[in-house]
PDB file of N, CA and C in Angstrom:
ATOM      1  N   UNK A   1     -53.199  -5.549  -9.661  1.00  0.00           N
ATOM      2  CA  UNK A   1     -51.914  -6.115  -9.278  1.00  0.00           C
ATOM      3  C   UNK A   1     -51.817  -7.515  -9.895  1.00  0.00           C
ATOM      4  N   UNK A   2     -50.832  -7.669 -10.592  1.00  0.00           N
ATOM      5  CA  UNK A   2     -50.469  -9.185 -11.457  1.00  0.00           C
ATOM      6  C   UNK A   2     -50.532 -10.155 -10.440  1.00  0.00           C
ATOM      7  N   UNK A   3     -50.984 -11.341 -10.436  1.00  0.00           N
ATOM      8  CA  UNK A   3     -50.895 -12.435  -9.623  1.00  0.00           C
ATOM      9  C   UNK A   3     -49.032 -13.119 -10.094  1.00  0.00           C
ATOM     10  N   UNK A   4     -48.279 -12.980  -8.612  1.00  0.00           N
ATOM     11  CA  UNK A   4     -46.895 -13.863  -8.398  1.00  0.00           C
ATOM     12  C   UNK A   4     -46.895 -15.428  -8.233  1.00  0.00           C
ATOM     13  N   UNK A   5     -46.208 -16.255  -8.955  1.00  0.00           N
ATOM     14  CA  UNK A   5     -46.284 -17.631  -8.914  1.00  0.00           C
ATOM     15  C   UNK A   5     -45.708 -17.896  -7.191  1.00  0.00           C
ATOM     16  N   UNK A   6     -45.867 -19.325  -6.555  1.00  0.00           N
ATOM     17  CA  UNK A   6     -45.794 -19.326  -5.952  1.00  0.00           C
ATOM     18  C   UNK A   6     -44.303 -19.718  -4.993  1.00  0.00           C
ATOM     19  N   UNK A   7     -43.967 -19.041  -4.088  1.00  0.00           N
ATOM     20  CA  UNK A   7     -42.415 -19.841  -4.432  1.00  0.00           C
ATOM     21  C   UNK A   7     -42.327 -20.237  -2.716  1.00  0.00           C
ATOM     22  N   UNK A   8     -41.260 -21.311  -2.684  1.00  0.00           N
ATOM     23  CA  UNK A   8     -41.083 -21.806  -1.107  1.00  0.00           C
ATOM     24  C   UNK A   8     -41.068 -20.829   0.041  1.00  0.00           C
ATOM     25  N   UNK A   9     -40.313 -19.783  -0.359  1.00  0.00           N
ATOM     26  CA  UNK A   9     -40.136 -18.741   0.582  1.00  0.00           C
ATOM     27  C   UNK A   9     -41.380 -18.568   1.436  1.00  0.00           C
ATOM     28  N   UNK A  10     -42.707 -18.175   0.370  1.00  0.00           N
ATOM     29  CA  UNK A  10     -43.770 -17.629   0.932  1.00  0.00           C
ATOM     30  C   UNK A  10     -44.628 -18.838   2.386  1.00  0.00           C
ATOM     31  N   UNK A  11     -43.933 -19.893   2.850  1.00  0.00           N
ATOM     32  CA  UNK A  11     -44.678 -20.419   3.684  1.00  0.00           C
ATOM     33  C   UNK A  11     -43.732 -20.613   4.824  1.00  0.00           C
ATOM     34  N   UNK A  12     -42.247 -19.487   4.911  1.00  0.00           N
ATOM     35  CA  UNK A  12     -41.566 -19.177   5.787  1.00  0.00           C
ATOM     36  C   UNK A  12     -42.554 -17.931   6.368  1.00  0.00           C
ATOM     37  N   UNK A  13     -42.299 -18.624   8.019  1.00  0.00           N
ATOM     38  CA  UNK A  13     -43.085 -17.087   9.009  1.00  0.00           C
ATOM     39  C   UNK A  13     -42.183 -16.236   8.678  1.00  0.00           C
ATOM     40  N   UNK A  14     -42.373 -15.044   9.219  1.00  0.00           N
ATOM     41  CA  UNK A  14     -42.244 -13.713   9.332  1.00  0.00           C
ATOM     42  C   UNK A  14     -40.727 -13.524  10.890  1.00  0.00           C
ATOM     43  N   UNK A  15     -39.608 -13.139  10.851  1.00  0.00           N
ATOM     44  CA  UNK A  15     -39.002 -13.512  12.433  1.00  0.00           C
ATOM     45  C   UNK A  15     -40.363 -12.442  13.424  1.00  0.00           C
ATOM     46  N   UNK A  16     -40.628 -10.889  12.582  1.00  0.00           N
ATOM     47  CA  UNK A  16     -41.428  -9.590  13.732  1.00  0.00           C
ATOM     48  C   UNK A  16     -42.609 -10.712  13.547  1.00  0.00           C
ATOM     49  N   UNK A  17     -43.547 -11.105  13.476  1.00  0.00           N
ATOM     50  CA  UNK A  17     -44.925 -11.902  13.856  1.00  0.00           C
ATOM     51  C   UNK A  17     -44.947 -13.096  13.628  1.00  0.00           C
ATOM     52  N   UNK A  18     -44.480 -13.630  13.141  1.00  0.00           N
ATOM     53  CA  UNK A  18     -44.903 -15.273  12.888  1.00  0.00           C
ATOM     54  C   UNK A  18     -45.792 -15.555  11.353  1.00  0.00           C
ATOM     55  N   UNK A  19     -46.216 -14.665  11.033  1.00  0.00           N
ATOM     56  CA  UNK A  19     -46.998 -14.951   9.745  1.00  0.00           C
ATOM     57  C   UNK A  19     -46.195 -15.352   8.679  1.00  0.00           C
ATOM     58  N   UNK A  20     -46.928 -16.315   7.823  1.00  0.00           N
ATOM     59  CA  UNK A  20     -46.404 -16.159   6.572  1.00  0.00           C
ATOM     60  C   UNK A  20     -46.643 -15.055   5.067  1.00  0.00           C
ATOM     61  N   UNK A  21     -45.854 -14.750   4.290  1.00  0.00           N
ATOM     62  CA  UNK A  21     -46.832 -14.232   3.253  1.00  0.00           C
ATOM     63  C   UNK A  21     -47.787 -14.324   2.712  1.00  0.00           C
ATOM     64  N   UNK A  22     -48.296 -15.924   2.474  1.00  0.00           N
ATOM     65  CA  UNK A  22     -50.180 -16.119   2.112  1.00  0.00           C
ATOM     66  C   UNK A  22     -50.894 -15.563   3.546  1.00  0.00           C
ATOM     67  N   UNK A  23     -50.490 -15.400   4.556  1.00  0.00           N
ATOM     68  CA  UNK A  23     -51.416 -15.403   5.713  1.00  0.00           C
ATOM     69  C   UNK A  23     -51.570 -13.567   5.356  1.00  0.00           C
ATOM     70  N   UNK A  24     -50.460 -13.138   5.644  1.00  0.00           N
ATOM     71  CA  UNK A  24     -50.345 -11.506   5.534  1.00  0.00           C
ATOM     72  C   UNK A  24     -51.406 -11.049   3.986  1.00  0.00           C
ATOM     73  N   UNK A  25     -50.857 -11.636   3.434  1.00  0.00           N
ATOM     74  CA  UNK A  25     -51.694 -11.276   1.848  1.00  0.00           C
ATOM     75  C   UNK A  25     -53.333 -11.569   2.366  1.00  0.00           C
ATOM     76  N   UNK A  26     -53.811 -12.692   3.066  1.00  0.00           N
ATOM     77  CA  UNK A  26     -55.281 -12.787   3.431  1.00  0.00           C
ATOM     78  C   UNK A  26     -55.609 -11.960   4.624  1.00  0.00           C
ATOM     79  N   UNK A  27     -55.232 -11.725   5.170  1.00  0.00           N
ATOM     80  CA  UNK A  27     -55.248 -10.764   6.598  1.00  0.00           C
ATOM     81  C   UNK A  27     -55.450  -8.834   5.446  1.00  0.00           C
ATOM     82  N   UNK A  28     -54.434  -8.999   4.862  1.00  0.00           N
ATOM     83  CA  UNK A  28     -54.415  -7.588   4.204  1.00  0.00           C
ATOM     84  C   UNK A  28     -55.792  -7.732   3.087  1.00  0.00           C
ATOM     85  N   UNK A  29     -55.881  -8.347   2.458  1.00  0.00           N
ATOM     86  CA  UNK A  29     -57.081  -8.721   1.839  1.00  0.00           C
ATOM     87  C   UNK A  29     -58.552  -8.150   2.637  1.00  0.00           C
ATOM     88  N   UNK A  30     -58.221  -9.057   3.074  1.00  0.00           N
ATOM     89  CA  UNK A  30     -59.084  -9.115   4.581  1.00  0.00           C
ATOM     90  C   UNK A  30     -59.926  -7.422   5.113  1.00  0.00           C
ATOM     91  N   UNK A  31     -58.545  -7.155   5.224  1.00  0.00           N
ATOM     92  CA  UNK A  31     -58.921  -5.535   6.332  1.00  0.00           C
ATOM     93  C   UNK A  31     -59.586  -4.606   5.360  1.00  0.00           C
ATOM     94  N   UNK A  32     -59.014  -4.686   3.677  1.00  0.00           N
ATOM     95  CA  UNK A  32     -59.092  -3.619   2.696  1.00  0.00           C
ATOM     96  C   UNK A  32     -60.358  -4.273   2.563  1.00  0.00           C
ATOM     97  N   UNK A  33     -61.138  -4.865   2.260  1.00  0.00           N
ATOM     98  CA  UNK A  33     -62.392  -5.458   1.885  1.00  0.00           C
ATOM     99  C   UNK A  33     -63.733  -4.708   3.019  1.00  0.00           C
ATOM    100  N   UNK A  34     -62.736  -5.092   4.201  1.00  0.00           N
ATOM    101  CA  UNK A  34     -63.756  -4.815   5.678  1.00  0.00           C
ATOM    102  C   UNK A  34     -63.700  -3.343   5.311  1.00  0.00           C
ATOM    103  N   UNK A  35     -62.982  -2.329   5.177  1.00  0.00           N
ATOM    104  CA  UNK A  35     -63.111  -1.123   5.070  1.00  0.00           C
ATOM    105  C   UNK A  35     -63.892  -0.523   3.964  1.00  0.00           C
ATOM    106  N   UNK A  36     -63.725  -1.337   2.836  1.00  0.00           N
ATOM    107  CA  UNK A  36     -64.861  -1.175   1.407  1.00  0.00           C
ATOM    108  C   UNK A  36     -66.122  -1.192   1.727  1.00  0.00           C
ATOM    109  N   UNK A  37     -66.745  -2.164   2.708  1.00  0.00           N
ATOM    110  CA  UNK A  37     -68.168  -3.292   3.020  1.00  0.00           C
ATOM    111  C   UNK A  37     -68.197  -2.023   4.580  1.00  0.00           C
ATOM    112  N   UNK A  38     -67.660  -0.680   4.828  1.00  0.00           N
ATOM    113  CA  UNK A  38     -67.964  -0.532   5.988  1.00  0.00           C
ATOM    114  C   UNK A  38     -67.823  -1.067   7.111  1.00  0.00           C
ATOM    115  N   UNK A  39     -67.116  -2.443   7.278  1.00  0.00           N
ATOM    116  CA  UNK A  39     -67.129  -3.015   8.636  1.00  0.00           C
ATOM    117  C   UNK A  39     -67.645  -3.863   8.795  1.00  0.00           C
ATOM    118  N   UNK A  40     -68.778  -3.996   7.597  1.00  0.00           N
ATOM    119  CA  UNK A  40     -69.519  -5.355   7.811  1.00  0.00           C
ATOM    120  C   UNK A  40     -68.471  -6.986   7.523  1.00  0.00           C
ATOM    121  N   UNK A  41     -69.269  -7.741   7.697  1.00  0.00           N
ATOM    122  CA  UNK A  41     -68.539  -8.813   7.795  1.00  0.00           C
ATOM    123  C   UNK A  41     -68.481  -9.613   6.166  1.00  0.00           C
ATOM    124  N   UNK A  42     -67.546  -9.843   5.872  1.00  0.00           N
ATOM    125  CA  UNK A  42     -66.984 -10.433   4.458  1.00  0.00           C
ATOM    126  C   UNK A  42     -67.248 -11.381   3.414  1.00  0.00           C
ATOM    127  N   UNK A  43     -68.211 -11.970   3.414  1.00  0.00           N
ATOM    128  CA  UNK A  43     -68.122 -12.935   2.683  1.00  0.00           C
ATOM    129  C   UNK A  43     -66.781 -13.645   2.158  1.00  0.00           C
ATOM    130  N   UNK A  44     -67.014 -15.270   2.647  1.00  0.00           N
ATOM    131  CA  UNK A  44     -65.776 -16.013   2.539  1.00  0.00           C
ATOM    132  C   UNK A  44     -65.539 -16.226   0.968  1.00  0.00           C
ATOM    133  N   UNK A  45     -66.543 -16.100  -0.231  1.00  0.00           N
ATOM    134  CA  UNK A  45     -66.437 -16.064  -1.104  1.00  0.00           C
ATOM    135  C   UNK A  45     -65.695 -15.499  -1.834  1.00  0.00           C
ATOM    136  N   UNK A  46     -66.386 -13.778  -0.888  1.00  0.00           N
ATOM    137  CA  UNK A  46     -65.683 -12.815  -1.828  1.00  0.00           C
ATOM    138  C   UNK A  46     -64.625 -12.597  -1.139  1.00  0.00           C
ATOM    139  N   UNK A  47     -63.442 -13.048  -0.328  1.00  0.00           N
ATOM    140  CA  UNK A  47     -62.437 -12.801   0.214  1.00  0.00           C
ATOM    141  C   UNK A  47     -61.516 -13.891  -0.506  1.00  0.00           C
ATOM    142  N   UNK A  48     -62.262 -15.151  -1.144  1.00  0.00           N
ATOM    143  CA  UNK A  48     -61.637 -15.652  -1.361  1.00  0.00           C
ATOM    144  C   UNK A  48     -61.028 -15.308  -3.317  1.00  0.00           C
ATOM    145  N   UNK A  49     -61.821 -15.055  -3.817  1.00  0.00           N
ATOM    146  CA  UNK A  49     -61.892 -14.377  -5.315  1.00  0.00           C
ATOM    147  C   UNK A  49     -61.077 -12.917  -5.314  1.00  0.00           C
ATOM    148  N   UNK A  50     -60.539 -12.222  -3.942  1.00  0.00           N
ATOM    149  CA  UNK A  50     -60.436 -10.969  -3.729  1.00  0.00           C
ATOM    150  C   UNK A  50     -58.412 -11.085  -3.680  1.00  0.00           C
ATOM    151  N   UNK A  51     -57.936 -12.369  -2.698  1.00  0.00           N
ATOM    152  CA  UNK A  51     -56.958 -13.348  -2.297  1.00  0.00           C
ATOM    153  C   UNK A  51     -56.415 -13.770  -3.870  1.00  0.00           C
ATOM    154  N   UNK A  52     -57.335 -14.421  -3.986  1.00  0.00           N
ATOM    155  CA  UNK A  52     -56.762 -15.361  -5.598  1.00  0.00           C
ATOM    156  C   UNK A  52     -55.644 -14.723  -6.868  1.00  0.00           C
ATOM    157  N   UNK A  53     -56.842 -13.268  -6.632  1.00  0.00           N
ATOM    158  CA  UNK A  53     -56.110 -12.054  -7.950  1.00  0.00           C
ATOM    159  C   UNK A  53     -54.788 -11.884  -7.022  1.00  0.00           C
ATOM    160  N   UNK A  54     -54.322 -12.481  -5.930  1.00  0.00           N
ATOM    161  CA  UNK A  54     -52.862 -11.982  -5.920  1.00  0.00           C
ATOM    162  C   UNK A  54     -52.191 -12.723  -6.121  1.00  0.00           C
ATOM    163  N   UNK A  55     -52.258 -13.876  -5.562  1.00  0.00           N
ATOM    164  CA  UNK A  55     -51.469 -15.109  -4.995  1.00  0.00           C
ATOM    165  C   UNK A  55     -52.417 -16.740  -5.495  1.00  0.00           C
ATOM    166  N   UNK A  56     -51.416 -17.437  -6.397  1.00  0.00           N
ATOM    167  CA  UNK A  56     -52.068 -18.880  -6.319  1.00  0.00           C
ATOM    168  C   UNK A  56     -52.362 -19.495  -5.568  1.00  0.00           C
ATOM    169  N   UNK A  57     -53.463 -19.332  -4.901  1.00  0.00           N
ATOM    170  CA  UNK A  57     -53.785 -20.359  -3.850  1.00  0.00           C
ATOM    171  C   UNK A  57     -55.451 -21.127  -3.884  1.00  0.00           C
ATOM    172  N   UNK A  58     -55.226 -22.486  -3.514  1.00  0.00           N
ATOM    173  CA  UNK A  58     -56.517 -23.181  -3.418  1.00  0.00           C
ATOM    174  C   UNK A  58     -57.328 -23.360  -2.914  1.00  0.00           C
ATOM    175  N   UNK A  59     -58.852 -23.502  -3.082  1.00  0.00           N
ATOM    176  CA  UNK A  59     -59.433 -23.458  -1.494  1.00  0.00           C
ATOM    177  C   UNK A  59     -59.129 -24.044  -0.238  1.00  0.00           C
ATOM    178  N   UNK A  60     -58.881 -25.193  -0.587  1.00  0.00           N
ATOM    179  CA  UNK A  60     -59.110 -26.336   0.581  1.00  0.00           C
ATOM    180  C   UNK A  60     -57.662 -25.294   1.378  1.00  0.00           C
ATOM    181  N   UNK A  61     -56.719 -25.000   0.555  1.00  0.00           N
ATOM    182  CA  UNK A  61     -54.993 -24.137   1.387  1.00  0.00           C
ATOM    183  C   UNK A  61     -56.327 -22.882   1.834  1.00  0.00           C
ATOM    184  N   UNK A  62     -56.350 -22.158   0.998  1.00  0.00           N
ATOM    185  CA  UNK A  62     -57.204 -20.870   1.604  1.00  0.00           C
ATOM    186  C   UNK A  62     -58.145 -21.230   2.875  1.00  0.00           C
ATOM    187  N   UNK A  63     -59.319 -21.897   3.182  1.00  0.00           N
ATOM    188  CA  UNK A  63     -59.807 -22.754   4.489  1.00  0.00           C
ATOM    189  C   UNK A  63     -59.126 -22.950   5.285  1.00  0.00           C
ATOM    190  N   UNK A  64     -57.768 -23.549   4.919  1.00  0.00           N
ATOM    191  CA  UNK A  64     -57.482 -24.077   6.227  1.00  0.00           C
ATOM    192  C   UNK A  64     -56.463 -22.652   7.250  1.00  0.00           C
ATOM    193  N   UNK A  65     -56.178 -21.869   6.316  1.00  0.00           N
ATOM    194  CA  UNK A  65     -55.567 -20.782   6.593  1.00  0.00           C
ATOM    195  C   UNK A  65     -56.056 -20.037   7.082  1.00  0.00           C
ATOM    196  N   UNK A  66     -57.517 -20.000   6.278  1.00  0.00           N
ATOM    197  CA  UNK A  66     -58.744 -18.903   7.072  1.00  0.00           C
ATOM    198  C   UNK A  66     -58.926 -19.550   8.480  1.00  0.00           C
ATOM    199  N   UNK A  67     -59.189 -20.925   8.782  1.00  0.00           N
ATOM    200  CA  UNK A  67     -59.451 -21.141   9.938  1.00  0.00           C
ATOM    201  C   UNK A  67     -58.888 -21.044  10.881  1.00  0.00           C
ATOM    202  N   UNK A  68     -57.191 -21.445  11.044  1.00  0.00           N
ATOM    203  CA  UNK A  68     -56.078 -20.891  11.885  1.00  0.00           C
ATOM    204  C   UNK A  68     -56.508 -19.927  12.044  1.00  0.00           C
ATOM    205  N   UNK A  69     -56.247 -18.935  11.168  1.00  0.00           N
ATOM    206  CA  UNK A  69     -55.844 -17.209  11.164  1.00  0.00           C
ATOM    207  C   UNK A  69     -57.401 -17.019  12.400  1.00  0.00           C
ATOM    208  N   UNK A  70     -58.617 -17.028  12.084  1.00  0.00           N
ATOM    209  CA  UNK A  70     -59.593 -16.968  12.921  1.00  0.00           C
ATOM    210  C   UNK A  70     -60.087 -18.142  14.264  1.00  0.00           C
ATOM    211  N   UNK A  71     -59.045 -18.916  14.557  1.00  0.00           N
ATOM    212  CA  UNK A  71     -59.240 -19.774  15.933  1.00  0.00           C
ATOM    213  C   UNK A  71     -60.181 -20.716  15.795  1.00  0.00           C
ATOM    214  N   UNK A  72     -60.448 -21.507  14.658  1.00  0.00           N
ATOM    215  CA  UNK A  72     -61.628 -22.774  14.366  1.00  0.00           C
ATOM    216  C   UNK A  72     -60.739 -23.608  14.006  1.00  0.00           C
ATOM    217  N   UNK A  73     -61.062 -24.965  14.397  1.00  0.00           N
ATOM    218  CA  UNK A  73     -60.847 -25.783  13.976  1.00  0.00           C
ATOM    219  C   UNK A  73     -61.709 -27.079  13.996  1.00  0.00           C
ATOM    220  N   UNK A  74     -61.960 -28.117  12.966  1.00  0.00           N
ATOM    221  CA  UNK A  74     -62.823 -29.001  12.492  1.00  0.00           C
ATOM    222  C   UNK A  74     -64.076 -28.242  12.899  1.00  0.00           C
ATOM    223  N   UNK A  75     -64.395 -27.100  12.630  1.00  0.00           N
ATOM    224  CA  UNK A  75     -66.051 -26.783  12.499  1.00  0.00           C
ATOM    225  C   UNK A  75     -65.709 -25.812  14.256  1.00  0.00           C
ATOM    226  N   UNK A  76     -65.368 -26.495  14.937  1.00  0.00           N
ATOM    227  CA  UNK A  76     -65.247 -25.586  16.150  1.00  0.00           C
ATOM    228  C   UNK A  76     -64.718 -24.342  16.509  1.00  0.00           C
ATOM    229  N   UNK A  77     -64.900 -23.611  17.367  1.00  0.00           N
ATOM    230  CA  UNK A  77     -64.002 -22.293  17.913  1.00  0.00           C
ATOM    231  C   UNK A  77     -62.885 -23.417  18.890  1.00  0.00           C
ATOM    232  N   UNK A  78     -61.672 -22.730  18.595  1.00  0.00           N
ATOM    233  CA  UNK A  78     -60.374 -23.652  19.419  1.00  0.00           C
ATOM    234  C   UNK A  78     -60.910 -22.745  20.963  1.00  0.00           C
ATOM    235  N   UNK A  79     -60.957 -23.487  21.984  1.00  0.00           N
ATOM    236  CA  UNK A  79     -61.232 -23.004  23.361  1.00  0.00           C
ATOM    237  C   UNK A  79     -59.745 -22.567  23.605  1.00  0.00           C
ATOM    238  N   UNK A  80     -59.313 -21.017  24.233  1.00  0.00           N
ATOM    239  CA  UNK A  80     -58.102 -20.502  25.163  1.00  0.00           C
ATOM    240  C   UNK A  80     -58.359 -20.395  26.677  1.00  0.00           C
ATOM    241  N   UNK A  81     -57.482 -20.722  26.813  1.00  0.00           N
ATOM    242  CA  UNK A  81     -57.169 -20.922  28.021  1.00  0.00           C
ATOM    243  C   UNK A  81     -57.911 -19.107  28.451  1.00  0.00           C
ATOM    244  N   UNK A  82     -58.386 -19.155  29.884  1.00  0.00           N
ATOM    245  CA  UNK A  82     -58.775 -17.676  30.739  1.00  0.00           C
ATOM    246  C   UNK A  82     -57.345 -16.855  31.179  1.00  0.00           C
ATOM    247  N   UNK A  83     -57.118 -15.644  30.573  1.00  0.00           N
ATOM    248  CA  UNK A  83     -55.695 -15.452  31.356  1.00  0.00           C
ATOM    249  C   UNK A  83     -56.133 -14.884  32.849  1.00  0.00           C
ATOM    250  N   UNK A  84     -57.189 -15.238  33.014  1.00  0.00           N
ATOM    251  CA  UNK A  84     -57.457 -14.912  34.784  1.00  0.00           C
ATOM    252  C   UNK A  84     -56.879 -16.305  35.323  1.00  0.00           C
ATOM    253  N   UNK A  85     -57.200 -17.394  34.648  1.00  0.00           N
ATOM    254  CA  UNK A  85     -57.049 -18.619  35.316  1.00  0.00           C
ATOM    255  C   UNK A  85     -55.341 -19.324  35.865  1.00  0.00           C
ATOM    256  N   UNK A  86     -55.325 -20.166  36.773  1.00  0.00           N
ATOM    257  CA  UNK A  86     -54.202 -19.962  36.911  1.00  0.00           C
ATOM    258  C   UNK A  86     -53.857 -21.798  36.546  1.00  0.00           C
ATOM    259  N   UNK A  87     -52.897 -22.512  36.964  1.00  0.00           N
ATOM    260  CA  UNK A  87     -52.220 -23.176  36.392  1.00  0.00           C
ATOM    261  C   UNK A  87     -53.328 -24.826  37.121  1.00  0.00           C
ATOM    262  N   UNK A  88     -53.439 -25.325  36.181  1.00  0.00           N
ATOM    263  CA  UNK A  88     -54.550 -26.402  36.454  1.00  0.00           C
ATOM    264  C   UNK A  88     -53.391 -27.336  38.127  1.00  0.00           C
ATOM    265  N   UNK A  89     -55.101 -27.470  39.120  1.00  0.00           N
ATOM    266  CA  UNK A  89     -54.848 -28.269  39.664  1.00  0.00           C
ATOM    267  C   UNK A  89     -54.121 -29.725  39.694  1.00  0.00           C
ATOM    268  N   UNK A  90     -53.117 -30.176  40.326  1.00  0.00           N
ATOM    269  CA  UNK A  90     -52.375 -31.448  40.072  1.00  0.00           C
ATOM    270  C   UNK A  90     -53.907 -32.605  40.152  1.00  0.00           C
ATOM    271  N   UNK A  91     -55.078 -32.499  40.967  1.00  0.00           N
ATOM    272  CA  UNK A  91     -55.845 -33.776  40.580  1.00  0.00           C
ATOM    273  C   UNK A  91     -56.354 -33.178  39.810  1.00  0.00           C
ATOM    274  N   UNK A  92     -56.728 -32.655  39.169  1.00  0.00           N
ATOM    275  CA  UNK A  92     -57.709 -32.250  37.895  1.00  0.00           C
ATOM    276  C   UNK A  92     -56.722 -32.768  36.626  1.00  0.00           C
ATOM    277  N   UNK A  93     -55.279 -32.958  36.315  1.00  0.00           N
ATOM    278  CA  UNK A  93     -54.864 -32.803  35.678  1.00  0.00           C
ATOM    279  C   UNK A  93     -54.680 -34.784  35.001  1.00  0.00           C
TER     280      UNK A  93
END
């Protein structure tokens, strides 16, 4: 598949999910790779060399996209809220 230049459109979400087209293109990347590798887990390398052949994109953009898309941020897992939990105490708050 020819790699498409990059145009404004593609960093409009989606209205059905919220994604954008680089996100969908790495997510789809993503799944077709996991199904090649059996399930095993991906190498960020090769997801990222796998991404590239479609769409111009750079690492440091690719990272930070990968990290959203998977719930990290600065090196961390982003903590969610428990949906058992219920609405924080007024002194705790």
């Amino acid at each position: 598949m020819p790699r498409r230049p990059r145009s404004p459109l593609d960093d409009l979400p989606d209205v059905r999910d919220g994604l954008t087209r680089v996100e969908r293109i790495i997510l789809f990347v993503l799944h077709e790779t996991q199904r090649e590798l059996r399930g095993r887990n991906v190498p960020t390398a090769m997801l990222y060399g796998r991404v590239v052949e479609r769409i111009d994109i750079g690492v440091p953009e690719f990272q930070r996209i990968l990290q959203r898309l998977v719930g990290i941020q600065g090196g961390h897992t982003t903590p969610r809220p428990s949906p058992f939990s219920g609405p924080p105490d007024e002194d705790e708050a």
